[in-house]
Each structure stands twice: as structure tokens, then as C-alpha cells.
C-alpha atoms as a PDB file:
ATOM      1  CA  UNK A   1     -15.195  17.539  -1.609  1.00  0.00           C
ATOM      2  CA  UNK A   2     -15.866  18.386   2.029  1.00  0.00           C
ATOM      3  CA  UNK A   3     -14.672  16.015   4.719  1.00  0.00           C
ATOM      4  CA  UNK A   4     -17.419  16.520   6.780  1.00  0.00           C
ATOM      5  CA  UNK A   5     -19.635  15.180   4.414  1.00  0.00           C
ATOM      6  CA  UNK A   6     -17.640  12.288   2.838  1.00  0.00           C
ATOM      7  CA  UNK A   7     -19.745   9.230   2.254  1.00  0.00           C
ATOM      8  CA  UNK A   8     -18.458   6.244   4.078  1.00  0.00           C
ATOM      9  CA  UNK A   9     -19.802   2.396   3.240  1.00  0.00           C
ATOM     10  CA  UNK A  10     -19.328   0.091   6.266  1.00  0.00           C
ATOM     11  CA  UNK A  11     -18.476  -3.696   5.835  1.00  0.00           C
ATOM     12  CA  UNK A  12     -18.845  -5.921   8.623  1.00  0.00           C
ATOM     13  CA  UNK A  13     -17.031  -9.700   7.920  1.00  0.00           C
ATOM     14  CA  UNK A  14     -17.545 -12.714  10.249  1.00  0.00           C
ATOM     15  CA  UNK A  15     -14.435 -12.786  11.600  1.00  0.00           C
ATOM     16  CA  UNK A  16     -12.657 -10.057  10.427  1.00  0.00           C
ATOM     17  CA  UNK A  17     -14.781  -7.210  11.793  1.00  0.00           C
ATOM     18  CA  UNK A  18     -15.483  -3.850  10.384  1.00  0.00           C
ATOM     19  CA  UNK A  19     -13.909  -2.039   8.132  1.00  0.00           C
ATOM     20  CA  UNK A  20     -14.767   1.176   6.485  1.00  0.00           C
ATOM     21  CA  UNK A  21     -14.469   2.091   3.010  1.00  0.00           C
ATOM     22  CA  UNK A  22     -14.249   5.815   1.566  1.00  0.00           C
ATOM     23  CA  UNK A  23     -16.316   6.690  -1.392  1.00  0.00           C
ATOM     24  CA  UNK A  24     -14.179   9.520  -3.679  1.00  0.00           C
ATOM     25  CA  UNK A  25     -15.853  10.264  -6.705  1.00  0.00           C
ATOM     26  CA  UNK A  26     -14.203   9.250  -9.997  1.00  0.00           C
ATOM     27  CA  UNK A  27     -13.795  12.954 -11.410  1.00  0.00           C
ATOM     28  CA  UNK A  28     -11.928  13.658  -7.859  1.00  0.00           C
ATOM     29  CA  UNK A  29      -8.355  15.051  -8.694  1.00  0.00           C
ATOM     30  CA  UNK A  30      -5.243  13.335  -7.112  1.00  0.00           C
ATOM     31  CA  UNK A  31      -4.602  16.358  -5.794  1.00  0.00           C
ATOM     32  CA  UNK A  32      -8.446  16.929  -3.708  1.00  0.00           C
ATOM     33  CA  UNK A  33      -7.991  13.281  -3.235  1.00  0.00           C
ATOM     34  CA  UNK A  34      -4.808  13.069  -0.750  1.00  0.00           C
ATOM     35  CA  UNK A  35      -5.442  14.407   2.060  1.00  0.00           C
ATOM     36  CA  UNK A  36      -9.044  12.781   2.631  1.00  0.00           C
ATOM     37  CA  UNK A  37      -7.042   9.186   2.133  1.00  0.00           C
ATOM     38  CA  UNK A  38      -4.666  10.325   4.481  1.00  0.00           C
ATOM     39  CA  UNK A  39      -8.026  11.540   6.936  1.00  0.00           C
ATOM     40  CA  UNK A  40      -9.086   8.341   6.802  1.00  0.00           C
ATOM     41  CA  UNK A  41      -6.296   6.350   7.245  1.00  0.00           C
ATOM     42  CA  UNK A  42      -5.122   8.237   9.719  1.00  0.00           C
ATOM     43  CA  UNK A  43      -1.796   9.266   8.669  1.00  0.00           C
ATOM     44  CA  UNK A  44      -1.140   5.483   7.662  1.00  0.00           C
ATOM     45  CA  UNK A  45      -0.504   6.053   3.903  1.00  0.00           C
END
């Protein structure tokens, strides 16, 4: 999985603003997964 093409859904919540979700395929190893989480979260894991 490429991070420059990860798929991204956006939620918006009256009153609790956006928030972005990360879409990993299920057959995505723990491994591949990791560092995209970490990506995203910024280094907040």
C-alpha cells in the first residue's frame, strides 16, 4: 500500500468537527499496516 494513494473517508459532526478516518484493507499485514497508522496519526500512536 502506497501512502500517497491511501484512501481517506472524511466525517464532519455538528459539534465535534472533522475527523478523518484511514481505510487499510483487511488483507493488509500488521507489519505494512504500522507505519501508515503512525502517518496518519502523526506520531500519536
Amino acid at each position: 500500500m502506497n501512502p500517497e494513494t491511501e484512501t481517506t473517508v472524511v466525517l464532519s459532526v455538528p459539534g465535534r468537527g472533522r475527523r478523518d478516518l484511514l481505510v487499510v484493507p483487511p488483507d493488509t499485514t500488521e507489519k505494512a499496516v504500522e507505519p501508515l497508522v503512525a502517518a496518519a496519526a502523526g506520531g500519536h500512536v
